[in-house]
PDB file of N, CA and C in Angstrom:
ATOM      1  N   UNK A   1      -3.909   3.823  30.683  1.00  0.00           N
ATOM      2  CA  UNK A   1      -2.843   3.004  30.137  1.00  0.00           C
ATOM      3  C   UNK A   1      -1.516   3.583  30.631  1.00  0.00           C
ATOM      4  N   UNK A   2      -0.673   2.978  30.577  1.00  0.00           N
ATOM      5  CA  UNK A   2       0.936   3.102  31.640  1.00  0.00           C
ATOM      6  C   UNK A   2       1.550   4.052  30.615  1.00  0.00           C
ATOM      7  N   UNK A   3       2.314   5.091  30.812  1.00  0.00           N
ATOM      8  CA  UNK A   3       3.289   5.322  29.439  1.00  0.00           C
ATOM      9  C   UNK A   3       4.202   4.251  29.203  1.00  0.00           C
ATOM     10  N   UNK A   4       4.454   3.591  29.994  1.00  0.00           N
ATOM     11  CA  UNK A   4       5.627   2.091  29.306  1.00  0.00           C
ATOM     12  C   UNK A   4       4.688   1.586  28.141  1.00  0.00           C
ATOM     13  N   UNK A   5       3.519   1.070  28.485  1.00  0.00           N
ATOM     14  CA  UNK A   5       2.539   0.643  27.839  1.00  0.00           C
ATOM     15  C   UNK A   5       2.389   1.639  26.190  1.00  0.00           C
ATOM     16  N   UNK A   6       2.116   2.633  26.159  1.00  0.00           N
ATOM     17  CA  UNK A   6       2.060   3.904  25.695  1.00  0.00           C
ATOM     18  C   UNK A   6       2.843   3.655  24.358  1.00  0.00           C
ATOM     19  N   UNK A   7       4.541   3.854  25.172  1.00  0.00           N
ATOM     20  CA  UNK A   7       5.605   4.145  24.512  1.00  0.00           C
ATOM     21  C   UNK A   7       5.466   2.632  23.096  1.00  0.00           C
ATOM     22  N   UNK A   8       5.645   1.480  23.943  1.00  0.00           N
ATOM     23  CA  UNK A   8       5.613   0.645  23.126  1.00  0.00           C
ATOM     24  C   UNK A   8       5.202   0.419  21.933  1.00  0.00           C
ATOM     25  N   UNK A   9       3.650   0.472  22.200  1.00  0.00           N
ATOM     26  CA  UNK A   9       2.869   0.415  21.040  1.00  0.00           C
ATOM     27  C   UNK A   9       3.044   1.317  20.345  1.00  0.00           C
ATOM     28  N   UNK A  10       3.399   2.711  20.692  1.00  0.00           N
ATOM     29  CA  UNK A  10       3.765   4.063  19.827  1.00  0.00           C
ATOM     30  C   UNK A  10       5.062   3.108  19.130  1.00  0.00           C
ATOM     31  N   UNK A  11       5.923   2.673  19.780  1.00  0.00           N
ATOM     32  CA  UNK A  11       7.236   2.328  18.609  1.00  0.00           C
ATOM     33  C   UNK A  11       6.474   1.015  17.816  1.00  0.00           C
ATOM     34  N   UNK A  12       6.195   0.317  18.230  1.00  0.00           N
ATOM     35  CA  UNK A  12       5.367  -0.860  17.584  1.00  0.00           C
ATOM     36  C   UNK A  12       4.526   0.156  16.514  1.00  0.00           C
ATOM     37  N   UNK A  13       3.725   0.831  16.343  1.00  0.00           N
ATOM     38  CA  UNK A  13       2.765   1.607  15.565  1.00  0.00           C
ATOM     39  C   UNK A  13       3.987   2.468  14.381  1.00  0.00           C
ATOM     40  N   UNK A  14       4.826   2.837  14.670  1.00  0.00           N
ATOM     41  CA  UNK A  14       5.798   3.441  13.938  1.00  0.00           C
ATOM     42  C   UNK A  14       6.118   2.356  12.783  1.00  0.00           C
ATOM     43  N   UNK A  15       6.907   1.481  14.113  1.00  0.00           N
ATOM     44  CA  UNK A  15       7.668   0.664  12.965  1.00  0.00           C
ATOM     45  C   UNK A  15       6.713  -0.213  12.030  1.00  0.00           C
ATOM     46  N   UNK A  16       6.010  -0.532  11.914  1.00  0.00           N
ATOM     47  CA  UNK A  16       4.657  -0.863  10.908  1.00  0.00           C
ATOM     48  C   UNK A  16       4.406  -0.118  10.061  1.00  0.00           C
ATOM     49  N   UNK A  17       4.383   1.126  10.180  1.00  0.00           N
ATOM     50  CA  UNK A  17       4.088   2.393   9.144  1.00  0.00           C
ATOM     51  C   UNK A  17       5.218   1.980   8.105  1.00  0.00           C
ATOM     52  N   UNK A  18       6.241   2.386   9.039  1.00  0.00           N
ATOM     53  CA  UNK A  18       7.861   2.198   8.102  1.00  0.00           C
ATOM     54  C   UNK A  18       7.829   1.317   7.059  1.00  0.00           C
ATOM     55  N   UNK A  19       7.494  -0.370   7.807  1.00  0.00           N
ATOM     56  CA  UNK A  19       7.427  -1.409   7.035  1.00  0.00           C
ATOM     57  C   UNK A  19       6.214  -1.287   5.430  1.00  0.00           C
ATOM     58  N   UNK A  20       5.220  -0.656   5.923  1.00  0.00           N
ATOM     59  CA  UNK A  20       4.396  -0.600   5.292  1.00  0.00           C
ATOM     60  C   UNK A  20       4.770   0.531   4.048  1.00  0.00           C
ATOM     61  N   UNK A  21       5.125   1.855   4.461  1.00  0.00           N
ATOM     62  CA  UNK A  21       5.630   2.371   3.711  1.00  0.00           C
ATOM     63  C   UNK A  21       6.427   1.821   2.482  1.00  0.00           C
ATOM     64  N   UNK A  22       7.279   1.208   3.112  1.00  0.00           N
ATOM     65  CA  UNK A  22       8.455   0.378   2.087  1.00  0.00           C
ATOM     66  C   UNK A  22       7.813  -0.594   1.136  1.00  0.00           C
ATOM     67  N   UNK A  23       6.708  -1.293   1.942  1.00  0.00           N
ATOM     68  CA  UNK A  23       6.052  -2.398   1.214  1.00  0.00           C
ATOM     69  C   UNK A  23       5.856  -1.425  -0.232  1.00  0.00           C
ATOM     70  N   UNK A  24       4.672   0.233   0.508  1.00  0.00           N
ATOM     71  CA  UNK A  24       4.259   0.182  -0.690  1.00  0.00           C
ATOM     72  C   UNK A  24       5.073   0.813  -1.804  1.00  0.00           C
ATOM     73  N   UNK A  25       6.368   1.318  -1.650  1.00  0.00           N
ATOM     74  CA  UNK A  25       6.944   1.650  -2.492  1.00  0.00           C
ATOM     75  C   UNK A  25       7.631   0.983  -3.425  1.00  0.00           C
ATOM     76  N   UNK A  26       7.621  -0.488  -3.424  1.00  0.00           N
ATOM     77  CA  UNK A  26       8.030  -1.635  -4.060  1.00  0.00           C
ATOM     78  C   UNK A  26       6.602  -1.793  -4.666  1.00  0.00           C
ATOM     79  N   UNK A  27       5.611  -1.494  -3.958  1.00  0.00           N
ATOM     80  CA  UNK A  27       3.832  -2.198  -4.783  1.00  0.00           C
ATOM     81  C   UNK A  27       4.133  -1.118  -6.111  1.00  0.00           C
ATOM     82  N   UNK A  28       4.180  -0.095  -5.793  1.00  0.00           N
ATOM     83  CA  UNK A  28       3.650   1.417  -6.911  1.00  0.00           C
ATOM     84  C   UNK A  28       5.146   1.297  -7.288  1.00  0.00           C
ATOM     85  N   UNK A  29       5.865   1.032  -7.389  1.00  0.00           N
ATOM     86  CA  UNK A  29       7.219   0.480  -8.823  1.00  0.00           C
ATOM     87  C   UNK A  29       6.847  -0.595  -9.423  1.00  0.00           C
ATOM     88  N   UNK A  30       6.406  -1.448  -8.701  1.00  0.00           N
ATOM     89  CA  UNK A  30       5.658  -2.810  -9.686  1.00  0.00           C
ATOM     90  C   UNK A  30       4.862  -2.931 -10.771  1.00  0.00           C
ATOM     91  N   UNK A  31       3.757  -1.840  -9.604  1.00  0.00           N
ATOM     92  CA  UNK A  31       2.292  -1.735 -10.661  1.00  0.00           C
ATOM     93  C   UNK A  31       2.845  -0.287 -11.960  1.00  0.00           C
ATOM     94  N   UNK A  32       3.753   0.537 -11.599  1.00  0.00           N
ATOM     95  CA  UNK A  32       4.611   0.979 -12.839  1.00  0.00           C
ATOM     96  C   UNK A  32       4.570   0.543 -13.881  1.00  0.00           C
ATOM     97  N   UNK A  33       5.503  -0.334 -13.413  1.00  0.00           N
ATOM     98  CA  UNK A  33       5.899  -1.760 -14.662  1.00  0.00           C
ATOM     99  C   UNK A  33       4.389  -2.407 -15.273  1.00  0.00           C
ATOM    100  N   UNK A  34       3.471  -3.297 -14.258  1.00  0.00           N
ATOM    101  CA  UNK A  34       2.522  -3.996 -15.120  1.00  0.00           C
ATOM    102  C   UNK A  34       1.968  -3.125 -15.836  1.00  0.00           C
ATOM    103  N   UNK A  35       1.339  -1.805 -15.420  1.00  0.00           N
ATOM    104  CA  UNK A  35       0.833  -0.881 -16.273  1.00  0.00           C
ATOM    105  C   UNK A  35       0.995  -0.548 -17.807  1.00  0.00           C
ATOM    106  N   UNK A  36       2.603  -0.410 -17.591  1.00  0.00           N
ATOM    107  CA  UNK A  36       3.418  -0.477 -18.844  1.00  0.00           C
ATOM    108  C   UNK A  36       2.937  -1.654 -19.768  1.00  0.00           C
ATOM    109  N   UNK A  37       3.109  -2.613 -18.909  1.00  0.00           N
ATOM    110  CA  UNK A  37       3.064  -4.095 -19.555  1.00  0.00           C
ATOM    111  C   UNK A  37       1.855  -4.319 -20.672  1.00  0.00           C
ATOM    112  N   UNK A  38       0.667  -3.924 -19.452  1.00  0.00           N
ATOM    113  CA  UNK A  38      -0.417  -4.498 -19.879  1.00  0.00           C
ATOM    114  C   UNK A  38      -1.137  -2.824 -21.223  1.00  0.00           C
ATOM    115  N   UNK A  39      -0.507  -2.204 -21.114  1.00  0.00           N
ATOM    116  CA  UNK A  39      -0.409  -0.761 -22.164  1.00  0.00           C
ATOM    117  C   UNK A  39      -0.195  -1.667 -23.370  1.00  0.00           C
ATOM    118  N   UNK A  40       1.380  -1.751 -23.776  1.00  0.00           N
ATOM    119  CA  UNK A  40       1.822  -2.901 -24.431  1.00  0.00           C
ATOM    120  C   UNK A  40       0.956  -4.090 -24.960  1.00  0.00           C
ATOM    121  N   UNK A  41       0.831  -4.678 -24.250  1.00  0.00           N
ATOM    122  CA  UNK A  41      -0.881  -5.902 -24.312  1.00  0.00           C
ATOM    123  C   UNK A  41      -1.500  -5.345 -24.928  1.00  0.00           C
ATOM    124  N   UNK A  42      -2.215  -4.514 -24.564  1.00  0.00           N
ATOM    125  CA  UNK A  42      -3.051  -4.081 -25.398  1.00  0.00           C
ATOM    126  C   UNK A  42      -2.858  -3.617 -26.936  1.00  0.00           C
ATOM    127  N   UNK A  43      -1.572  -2.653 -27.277  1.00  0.00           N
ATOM    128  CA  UNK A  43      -1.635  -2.341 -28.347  1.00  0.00           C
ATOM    129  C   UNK A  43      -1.114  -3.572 -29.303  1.00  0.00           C
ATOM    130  N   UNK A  44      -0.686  -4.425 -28.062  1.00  0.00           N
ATOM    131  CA  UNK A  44      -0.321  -5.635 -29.507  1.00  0.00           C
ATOM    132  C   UNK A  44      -1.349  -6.312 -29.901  1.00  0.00           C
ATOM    133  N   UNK A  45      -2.556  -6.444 -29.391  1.00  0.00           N
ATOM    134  CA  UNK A  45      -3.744  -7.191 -29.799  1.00  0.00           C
ATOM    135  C   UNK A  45      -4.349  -6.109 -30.793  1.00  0.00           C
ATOM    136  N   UNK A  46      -3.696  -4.851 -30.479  1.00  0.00           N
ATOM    137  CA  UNK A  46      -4.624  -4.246 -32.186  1.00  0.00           C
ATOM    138  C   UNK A  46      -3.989  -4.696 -32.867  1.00  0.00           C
ATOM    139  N   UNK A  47      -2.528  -4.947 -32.755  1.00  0.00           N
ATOM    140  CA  UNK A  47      -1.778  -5.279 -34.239  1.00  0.00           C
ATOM    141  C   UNK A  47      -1.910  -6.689 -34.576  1.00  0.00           C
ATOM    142  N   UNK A  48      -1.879  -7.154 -33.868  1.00  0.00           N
ATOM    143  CA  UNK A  48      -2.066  -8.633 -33.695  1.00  0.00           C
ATOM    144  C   UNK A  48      -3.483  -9.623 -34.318  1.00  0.00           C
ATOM    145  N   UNK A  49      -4.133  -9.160 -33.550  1.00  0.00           N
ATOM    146  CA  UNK A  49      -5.664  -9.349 -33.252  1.00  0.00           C
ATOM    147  C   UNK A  49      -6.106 -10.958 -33.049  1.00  0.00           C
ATOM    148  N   UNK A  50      -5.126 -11.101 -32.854  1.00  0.00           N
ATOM    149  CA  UNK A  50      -5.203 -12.753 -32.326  1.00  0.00           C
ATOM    150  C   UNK A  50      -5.800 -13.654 -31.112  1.00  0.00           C
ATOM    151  N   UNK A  51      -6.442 -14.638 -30.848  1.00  0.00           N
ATOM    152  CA  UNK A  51      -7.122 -14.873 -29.999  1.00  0.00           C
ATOM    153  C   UNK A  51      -6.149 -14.720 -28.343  1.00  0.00           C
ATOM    154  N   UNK A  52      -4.503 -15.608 -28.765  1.00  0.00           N
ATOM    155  CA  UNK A  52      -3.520 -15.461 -27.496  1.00  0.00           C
ATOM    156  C   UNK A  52      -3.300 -14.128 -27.526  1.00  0.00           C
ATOM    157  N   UNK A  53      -3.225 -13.507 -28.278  1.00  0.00           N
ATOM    158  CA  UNK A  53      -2.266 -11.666 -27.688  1.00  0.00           C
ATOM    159  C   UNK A  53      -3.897 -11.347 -26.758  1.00  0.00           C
ATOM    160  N   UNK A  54      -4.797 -11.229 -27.253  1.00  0.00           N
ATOM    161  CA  UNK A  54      -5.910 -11.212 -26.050  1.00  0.00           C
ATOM    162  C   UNK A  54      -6.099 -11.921 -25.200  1.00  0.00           C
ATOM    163  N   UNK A  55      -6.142 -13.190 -24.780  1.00  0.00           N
ATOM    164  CA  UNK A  55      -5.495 -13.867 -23.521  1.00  0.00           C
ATOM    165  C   UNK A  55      -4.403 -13.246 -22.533  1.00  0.00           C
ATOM    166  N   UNK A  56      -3.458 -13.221 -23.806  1.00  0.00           N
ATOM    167  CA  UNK A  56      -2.290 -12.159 -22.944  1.00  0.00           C
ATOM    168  C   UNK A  56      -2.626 -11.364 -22.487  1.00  0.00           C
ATOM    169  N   UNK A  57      -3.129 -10.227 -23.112  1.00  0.00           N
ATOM    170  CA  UNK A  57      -3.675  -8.788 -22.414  1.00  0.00           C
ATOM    171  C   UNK A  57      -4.318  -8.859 -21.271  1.00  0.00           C
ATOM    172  N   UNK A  58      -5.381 -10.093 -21.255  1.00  0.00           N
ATOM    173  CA  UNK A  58      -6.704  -9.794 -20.531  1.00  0.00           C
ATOM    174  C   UNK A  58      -5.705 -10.483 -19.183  1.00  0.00           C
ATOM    175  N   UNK A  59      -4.824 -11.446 -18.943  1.00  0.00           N
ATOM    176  CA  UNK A  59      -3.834 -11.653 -18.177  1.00  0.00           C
ATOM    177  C   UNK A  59      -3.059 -10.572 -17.512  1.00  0.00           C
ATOM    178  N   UNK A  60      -2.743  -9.890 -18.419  1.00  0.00           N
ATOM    179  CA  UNK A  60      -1.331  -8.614 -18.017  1.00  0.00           C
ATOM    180  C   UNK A  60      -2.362  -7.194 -17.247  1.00  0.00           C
ATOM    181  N   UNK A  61      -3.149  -7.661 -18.032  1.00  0.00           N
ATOM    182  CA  UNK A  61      -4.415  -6.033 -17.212  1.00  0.00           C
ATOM    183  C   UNK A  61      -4.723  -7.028 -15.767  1.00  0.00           C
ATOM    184  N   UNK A  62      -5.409  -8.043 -15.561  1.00  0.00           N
ATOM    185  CA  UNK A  62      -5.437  -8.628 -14.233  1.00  0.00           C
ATOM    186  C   UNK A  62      -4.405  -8.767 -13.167  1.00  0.00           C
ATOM    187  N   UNK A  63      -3.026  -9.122 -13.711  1.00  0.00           N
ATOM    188  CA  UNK A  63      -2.302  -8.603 -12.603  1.00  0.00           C
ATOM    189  C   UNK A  63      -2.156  -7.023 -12.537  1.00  0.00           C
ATOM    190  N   UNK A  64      -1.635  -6.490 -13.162  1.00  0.00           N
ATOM    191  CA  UNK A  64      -1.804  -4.681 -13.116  1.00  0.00           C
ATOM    192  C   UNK A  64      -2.839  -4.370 -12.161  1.00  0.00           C
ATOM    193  N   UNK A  65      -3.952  -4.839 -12.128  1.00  0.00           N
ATOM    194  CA  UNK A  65      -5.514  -4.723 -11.732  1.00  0.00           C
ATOM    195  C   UNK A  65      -5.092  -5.003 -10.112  1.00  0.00           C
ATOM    196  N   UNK A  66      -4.551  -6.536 -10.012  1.00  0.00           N
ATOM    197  CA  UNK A  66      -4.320  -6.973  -8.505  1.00  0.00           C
ATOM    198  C   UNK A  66      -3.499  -5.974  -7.631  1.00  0.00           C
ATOM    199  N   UNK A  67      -1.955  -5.664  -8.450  1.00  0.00           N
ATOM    200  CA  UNK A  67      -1.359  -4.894  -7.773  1.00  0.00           C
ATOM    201  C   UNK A  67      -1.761  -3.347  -7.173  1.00  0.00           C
ATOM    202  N   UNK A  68      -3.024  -3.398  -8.302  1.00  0.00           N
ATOM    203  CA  UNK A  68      -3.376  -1.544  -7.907  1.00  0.00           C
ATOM    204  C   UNK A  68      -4.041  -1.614  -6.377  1.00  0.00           C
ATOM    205  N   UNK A  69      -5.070  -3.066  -6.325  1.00  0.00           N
ATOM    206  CA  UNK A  69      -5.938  -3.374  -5.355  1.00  0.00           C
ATOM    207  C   UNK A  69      -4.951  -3.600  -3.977  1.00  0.00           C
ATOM    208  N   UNK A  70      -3.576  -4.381  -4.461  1.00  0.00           N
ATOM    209  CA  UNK A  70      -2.990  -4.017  -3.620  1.00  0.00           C
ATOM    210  C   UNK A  70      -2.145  -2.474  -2.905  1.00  0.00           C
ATOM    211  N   UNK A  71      -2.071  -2.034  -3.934  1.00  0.00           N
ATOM    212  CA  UNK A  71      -1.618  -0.690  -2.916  1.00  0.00           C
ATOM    213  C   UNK A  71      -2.563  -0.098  -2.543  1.00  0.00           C
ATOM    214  N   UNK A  72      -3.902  -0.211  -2.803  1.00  0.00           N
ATOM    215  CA  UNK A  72      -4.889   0.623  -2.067  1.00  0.00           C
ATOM    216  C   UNK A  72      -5.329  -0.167  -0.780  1.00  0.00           C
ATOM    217  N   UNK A  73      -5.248  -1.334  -0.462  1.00  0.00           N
ATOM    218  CA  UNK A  73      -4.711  -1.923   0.535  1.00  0.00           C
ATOM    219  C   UNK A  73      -3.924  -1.238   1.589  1.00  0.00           C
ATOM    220  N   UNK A  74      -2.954  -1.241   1.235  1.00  0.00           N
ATOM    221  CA  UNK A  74      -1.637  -0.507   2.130  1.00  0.00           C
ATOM    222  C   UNK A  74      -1.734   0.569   2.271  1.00  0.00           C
ATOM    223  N   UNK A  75      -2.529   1.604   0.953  1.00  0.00           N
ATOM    224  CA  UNK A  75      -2.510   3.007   1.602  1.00  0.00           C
ATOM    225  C   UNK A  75      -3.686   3.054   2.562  1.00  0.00           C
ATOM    226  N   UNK A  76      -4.834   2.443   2.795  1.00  0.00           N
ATOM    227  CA  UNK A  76      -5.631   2.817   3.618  1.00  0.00           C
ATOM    228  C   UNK A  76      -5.099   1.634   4.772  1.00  0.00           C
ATOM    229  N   UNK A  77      -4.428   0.738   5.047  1.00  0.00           N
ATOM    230  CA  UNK A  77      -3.673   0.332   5.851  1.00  0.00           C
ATOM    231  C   UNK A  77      -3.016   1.337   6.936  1.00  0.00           C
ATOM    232  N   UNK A  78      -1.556   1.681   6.135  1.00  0.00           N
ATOM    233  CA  UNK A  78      -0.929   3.366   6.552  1.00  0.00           C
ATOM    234  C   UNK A  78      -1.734   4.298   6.752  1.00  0.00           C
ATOM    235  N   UNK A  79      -2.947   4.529   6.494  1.00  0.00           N
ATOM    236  CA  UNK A  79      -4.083   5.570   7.061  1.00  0.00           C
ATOM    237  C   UNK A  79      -4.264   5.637   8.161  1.00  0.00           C
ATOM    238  N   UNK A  80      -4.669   3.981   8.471  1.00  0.00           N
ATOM    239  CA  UNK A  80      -5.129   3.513   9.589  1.00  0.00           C
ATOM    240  C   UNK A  80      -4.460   3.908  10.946  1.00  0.00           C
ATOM    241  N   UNK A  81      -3.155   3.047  10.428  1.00  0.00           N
ATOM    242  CA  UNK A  81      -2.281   2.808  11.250  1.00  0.00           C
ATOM    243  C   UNK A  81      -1.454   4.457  11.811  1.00  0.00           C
ATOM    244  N   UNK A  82      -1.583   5.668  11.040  1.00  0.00           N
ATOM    245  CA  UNK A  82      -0.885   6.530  11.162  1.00  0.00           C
ATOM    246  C   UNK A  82      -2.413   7.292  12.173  1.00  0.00           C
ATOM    247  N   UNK A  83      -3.845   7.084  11.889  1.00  0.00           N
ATOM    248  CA  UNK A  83      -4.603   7.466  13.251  1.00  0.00           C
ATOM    249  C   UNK A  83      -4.455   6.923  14.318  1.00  0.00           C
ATOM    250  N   UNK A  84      -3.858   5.768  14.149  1.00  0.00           N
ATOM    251  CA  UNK A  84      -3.897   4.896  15.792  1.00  0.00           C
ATOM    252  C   UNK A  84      -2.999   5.331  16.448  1.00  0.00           C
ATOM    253  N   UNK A  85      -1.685   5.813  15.607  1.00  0.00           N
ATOM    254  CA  UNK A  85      -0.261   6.610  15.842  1.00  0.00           C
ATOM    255  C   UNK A  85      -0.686   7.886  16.659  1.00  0.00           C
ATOM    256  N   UNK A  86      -1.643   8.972  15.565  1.00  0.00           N
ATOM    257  CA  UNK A  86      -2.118  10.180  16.448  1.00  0.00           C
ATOM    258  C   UNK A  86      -3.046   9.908  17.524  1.00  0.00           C
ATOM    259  N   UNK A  87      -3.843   8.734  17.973  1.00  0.00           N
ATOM    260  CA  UNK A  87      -4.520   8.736  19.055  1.00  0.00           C
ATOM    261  C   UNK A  87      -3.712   8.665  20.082  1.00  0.00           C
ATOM    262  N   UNK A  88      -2.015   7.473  19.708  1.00  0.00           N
ATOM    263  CA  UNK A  88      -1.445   7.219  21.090  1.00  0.00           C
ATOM    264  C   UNK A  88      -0.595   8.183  21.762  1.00  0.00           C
ATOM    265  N   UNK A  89      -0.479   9.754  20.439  1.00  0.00           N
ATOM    266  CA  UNK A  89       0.435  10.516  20.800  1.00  0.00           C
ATOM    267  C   UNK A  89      -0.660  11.723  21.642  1.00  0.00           C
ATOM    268  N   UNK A  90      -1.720  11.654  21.450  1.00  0.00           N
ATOM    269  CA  UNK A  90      -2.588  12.503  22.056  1.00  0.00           C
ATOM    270  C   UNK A  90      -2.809  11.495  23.735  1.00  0.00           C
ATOM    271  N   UNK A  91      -3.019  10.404  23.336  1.00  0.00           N
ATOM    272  CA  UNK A  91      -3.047  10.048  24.888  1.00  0.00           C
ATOM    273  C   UNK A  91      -1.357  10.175  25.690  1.00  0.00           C
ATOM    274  N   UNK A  92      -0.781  10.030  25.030  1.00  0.00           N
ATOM    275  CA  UNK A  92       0.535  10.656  25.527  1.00  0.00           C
ATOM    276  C   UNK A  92       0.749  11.739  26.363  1.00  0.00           C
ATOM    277  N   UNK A  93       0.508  12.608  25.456  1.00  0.00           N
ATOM    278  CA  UNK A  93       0.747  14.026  25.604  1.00  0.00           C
ATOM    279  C   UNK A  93      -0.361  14.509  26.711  1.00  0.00           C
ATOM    280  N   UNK A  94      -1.835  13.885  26.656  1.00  0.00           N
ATOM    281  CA  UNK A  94      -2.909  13.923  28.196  1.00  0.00           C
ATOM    282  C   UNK A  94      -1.732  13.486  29.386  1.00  0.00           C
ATOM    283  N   UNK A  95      -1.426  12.501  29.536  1.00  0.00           N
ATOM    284  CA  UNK A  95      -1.015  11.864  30.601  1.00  0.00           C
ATOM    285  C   UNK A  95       0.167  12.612  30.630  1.00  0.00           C
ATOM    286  N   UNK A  96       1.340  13.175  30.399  1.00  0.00           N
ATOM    287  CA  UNK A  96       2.570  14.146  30.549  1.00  0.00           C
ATOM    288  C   UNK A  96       2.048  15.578  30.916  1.00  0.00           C
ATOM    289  N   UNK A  97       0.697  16.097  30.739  1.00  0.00           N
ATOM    290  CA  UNK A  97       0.402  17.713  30.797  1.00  0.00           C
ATOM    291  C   UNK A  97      -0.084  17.613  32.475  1.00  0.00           C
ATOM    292  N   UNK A  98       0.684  18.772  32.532  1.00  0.00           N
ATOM    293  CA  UNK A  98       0.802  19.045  34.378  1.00  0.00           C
ATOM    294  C   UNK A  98      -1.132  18.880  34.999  1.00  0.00           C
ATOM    295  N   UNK A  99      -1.661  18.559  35.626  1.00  0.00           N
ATOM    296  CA  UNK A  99      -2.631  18.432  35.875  1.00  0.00           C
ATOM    297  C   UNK A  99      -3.231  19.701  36.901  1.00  0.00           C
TER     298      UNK A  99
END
């Protein structure tokens, strides 16, 4: 593969991480919050014990639930993407070492 070739996808492979990064730091402040939420949910259906405050709950734990599924998404995403990063810097670094 060319280092032009190389370089690219190395910045292409970066800037994805970045993006991804960011994604997930907005996911894991979110799922913060639903956590909280659906905590809440729950203790109001002890006080409550009503058929909707359990609707509610079983609602507020399912998104909480989605968002977790989503950051484990993204972190093994960024896993991914940060080996494909060290493969292109090792083929890099082959093709630059004096032969």
């Amino acid at each position: 593969m060319s280092p032009s070739i190389l370089r690219r996808r190395l910045v292409d492979v970066s800037e994805r991480i970045k993006r991804m990064r960011a994604e997930l730091g907005v996911t894991e402040e979110q799922l913060g919050f639903l956590e909280e939420e659906a905590e809440s949910s729950r203790l109001r259906v002890l006080v409550a014990e009503t058929p909707l405050a359990e609707a509610e709950a079983r609602e507020t734990r399912r998104h909480a639930d989605a968002m977790a599924r989503q950051r484990d998404v993204l972190v093994r995403s960024i896993s991914e993407l940060q080996r494909e990063q060290d493969d292109l810097l090792d083929r890099m670094a082959a093709e630059l070492a004096p032969r």
